[in-house]
C-alpha atoms as a PDB file:
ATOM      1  CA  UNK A   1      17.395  97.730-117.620  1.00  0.00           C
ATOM      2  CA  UNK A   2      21.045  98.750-117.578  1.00  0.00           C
ATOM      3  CA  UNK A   3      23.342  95.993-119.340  1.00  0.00           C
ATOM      4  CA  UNK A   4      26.735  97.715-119.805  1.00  0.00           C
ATOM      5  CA  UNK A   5      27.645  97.810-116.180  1.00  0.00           C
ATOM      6  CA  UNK A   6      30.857  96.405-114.248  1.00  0.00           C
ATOM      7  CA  UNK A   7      28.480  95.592-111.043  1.00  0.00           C
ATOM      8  CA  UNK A   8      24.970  95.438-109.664  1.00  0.00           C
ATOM      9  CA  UNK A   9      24.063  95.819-105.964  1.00  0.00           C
ATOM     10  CA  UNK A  10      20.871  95.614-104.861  1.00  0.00           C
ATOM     11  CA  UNK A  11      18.550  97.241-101.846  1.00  0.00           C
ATOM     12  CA  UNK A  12      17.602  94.513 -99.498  1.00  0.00           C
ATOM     13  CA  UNK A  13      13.942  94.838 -98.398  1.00  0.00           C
ATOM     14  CA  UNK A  14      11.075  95.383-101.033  1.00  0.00           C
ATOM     15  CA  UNK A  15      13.729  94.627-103.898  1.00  0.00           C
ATOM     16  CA  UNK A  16      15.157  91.427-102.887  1.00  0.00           C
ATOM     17  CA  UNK A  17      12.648  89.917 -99.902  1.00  0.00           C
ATOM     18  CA  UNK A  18      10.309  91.545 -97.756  1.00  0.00           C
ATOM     19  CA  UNK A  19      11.161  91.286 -94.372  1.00  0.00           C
ATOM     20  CA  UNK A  20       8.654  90.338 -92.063  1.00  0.00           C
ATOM     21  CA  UNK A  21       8.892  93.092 -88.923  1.00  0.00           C
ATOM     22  CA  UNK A  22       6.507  94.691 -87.180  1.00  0.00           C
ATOM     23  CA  UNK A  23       7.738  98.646 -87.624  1.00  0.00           C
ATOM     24  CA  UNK A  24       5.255 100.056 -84.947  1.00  0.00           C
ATOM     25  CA  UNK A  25       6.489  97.102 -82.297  1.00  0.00           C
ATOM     26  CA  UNK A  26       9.633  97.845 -83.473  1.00  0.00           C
ATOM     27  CA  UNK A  27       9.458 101.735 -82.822  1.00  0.00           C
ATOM     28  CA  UNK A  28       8.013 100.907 -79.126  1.00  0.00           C
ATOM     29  CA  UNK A  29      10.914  98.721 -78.579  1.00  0.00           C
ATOM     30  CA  UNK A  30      13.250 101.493 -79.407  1.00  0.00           C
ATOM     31  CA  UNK A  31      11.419 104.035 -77.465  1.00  0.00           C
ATOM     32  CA  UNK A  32      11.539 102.065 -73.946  1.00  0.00           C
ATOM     33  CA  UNK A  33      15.329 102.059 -74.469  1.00  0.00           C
ATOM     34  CA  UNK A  34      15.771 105.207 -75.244  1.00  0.00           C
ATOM     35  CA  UNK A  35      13.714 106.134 -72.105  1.00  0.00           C
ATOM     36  CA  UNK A  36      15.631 103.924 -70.270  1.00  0.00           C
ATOM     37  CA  UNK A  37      18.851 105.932 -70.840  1.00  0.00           C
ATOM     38  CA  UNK A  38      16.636 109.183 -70.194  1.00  0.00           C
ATOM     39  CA  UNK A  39      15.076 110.255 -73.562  1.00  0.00           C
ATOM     40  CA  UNK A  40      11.608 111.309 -74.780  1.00  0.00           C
ATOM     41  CA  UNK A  41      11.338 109.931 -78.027  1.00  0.00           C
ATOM     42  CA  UNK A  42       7.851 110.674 -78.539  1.00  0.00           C
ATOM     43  CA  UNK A  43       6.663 111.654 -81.552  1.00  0.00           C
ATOM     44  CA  UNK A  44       9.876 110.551 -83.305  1.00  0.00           C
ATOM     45  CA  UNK A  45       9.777 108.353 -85.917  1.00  0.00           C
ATOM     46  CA  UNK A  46      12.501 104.685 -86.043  1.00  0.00           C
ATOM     47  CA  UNK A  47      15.283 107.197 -88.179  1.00  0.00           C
ATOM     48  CA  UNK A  48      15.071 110.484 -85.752  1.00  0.00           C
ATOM     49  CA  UNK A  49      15.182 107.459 -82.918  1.00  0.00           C
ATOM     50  CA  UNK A  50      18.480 106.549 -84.476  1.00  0.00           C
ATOM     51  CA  UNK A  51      19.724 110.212 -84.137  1.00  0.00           C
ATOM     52  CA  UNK A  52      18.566 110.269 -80.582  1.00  0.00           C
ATOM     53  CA  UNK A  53      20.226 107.333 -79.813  1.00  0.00           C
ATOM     54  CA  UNK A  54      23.223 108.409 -81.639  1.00  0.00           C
ATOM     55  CA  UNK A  55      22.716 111.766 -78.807  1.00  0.00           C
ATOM     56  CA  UNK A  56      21.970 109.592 -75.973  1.00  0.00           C
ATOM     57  CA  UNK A  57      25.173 107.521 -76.655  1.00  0.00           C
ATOM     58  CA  UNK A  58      22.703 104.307 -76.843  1.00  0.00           C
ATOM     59  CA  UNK A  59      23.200 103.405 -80.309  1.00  0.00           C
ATOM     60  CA  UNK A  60      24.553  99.723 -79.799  1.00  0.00           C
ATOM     61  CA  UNK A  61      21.426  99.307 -77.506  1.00  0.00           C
ATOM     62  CA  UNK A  62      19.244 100.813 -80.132  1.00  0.00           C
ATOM     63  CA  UNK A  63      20.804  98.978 -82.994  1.00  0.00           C
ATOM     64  CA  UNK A  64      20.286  95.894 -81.006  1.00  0.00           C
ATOM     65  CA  UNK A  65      17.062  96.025 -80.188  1.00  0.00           C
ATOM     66  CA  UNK A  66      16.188  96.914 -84.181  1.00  0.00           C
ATOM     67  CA  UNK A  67      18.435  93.986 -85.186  1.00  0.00           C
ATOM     68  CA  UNK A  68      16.824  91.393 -83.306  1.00  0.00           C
ATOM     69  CA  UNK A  69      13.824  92.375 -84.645  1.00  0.00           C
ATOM     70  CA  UNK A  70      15.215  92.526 -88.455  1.00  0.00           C
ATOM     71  CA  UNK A  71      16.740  89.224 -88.283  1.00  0.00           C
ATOM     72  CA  UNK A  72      13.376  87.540 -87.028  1.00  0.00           C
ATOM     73  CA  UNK A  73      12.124  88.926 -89.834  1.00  0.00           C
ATOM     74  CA  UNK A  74      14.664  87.885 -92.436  1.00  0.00           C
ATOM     75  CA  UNK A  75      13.794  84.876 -91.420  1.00  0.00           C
ATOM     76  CA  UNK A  76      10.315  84.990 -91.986  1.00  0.00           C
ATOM     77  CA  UNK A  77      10.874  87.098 -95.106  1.00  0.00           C
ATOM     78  CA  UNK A  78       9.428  86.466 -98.550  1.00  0.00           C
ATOM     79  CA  UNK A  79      11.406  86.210-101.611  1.00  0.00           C
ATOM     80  CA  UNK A  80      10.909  88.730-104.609  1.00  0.00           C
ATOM     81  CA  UNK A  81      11.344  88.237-108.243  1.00  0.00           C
ATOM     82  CA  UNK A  82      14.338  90.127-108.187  1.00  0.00           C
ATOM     83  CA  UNK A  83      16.309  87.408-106.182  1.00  0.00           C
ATOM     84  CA  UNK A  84      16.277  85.269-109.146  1.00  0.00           C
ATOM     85  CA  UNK A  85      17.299  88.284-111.324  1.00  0.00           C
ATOM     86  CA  UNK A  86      20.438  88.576-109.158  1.00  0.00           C
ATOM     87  CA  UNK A  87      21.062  84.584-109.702  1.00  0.00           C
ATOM     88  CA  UNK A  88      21.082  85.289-112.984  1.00  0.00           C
ATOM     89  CA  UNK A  89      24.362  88.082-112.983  1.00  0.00           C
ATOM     90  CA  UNK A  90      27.743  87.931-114.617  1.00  0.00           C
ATOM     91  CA  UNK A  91      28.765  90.683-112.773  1.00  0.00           C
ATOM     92  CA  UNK A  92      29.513  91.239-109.410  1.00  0.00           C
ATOM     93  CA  UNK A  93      27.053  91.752-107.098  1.00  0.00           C
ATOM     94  CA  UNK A  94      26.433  93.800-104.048  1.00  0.00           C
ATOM     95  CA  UNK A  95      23.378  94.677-101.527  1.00  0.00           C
ATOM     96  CA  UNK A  96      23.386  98.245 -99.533  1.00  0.00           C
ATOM     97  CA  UNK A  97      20.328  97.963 -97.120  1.00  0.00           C
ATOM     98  CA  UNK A  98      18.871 100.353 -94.926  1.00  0.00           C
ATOM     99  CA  UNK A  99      18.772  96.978 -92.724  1.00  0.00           C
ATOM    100  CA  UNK A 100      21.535  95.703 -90.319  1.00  0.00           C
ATOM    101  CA  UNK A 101      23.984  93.674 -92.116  1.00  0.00           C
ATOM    102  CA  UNK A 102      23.384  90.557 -90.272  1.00  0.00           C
ATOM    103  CA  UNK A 103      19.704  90.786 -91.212  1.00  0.00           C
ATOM    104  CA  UNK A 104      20.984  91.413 -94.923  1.00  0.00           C
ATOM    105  CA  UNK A 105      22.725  88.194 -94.661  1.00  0.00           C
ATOM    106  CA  UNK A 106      20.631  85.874 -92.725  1.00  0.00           C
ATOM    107  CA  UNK A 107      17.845  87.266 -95.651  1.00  0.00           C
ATOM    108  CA  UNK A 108      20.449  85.954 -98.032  1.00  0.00           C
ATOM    109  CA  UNK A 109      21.137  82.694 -96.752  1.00  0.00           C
ATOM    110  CA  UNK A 110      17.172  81.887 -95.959  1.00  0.00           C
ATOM    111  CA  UNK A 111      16.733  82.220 -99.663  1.00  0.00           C
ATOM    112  CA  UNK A 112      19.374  80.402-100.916  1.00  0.00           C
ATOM    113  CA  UNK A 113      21.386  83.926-102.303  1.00  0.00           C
ATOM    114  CA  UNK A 114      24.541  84.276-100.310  1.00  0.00           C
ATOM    115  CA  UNK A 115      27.206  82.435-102.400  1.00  0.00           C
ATOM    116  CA  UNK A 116      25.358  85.000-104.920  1.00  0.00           C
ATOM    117  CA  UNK A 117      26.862  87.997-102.984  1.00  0.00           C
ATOM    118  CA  UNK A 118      29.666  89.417-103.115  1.00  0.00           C
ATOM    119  CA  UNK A 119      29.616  92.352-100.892  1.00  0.00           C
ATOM    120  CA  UNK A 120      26.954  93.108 -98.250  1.00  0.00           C
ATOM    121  CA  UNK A 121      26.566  96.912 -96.558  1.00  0.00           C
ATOM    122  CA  UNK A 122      23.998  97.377 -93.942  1.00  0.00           C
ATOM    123  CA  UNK A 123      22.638  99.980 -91.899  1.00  0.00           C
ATOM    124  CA  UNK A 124      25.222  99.428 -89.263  1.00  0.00           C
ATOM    125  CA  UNK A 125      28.167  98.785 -91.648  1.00  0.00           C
ATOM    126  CA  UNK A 126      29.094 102.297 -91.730  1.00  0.00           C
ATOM    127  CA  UNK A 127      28.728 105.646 -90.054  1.00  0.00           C
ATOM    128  CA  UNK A 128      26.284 107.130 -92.231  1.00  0.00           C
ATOM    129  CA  UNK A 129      23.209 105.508 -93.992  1.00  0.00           C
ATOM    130  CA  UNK A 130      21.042 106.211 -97.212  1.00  0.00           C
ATOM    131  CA  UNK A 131      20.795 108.614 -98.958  1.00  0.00           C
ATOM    132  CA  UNK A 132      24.078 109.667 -97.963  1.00  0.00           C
ATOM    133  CA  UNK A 133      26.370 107.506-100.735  1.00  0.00           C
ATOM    134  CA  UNK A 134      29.141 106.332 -98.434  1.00  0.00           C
ATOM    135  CA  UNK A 135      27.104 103.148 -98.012  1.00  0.00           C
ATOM    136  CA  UNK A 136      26.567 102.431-102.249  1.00  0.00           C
ATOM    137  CA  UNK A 137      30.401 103.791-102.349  1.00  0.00           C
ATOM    138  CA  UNK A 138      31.539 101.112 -99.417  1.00  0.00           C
ATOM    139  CA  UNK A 139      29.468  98.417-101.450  1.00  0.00           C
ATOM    140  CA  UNK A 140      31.258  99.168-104.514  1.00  0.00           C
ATOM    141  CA  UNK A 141      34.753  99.733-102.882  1.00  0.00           C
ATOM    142  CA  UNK A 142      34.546  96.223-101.282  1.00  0.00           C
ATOM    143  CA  UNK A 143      33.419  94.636-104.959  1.00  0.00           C
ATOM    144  CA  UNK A 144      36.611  96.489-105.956  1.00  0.00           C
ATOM    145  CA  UNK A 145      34.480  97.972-108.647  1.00  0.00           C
ATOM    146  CA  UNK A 146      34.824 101.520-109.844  1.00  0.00           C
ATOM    147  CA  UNK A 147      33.906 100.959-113.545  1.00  0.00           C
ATOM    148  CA  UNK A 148      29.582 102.178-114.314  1.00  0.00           C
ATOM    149  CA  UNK A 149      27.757 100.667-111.533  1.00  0.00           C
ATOM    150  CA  UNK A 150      23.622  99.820-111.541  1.00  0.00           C
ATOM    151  CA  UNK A 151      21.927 100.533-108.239  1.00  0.00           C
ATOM    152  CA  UNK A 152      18.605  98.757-107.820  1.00  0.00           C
ATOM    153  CA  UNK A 153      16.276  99.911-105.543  1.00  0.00           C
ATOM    154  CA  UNK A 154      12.116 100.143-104.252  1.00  0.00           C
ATOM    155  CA  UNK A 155      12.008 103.470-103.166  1.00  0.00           C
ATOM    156  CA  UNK A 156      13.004 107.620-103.896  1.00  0.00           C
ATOM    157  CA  UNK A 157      15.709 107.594-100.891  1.00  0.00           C
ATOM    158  CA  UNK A 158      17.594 104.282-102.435  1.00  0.00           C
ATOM    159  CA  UNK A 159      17.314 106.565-105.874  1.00  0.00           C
ATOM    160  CA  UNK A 160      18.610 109.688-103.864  1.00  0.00           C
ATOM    161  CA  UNK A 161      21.169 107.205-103.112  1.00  0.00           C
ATOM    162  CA  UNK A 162      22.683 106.426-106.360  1.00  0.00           C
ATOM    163  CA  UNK A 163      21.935 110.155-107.691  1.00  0.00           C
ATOM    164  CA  UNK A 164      24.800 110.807-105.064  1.00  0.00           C
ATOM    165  CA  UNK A 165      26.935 108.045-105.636  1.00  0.00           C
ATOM    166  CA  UNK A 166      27.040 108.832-109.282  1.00  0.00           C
ATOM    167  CA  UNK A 167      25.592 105.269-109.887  1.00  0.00           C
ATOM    168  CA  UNK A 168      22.583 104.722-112.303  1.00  0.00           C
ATOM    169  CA  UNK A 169      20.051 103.632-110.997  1.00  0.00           C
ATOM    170  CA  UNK A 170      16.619 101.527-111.358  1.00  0.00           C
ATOM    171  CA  UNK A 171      13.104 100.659-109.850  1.00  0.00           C
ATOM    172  CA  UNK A 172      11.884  97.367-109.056  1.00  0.00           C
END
């Protein structure tokens, strides 16, 4: 692990908690409303859905309709080893999730992390999403960091993700 850093933000599901959320029910869900506002989203998976939506000018709808969903699950979720990790920081401390942000932080408060957290960037936050950096950048901004940074993350796009940002980076 990287010590020598001026902040640490985390990825939210598979690092932190996994979130309890049925993807495939999920995906249907999406697909009815994007057929509602006249769009065949067959054989699309959740992120080209996003696009589509983003297309279809349904994107709130979408975004709702995943959000519910997400924050059912935070609630459900189940806490990782690296949420006592994070407890354990002198640093400030971030989470950029691929999740909506008030999924991030209903995960956070379920688990007893949010006075933990100091900034929290979600799927929705911003107009792009990972592994485009603008999301790890808008973490870090609103830390008001922009010493060496340590992104922590479960999977190649959140590593993508810090390759971009300039951020070093580690698995869970």
């Amino acid at each position: 692990m990287i010590d020598d850093v001026s902040a640490v933000v985390y990825d939210l599901d598979g690092t932190l908690v996994n979130l309890v959320v049925n993807w495939k029910q999920v995906a249907r869900d999406v697909a009815d409303v994007l057929s509602d506002h006249g769009v065949d989203a067959s054989g699309a998976d959740l992120w080209a859905m996003l696009d589509l939506a983003d297309e279809a000018n349904a994107r709130g709808a979408v975004e709702s309709v995943i959000g519910d969903h997400e924050c059912l699950g935070a609630r459900r979720s189940e806490r990782l080893p690296h949420a006592d990790e994070l407890l354990r920081r002198d640093v400030p401390v971030g989470v950029c999730s691929l999740n909506c942000e008030a999924s991030c932080h209903v995960s956070l408060e379920t688990h007893g992390l949010a006075d933990a957290v100091d900034a929290v960037v979600g799927r929705d936050s911003v107009p792009t999403r990972k592994p485009d950096p603008e999301p790890l950048r808008a973490t870090l901004r609103t830390l008001g960091i922009d010493g060496p940074a340590l992104f922590i993350g479960d999977s190649p796009r959140d590593e993508l993700t810090a390759e971009r940002a300039g951020v070093a980076f580690e698995y869970v």
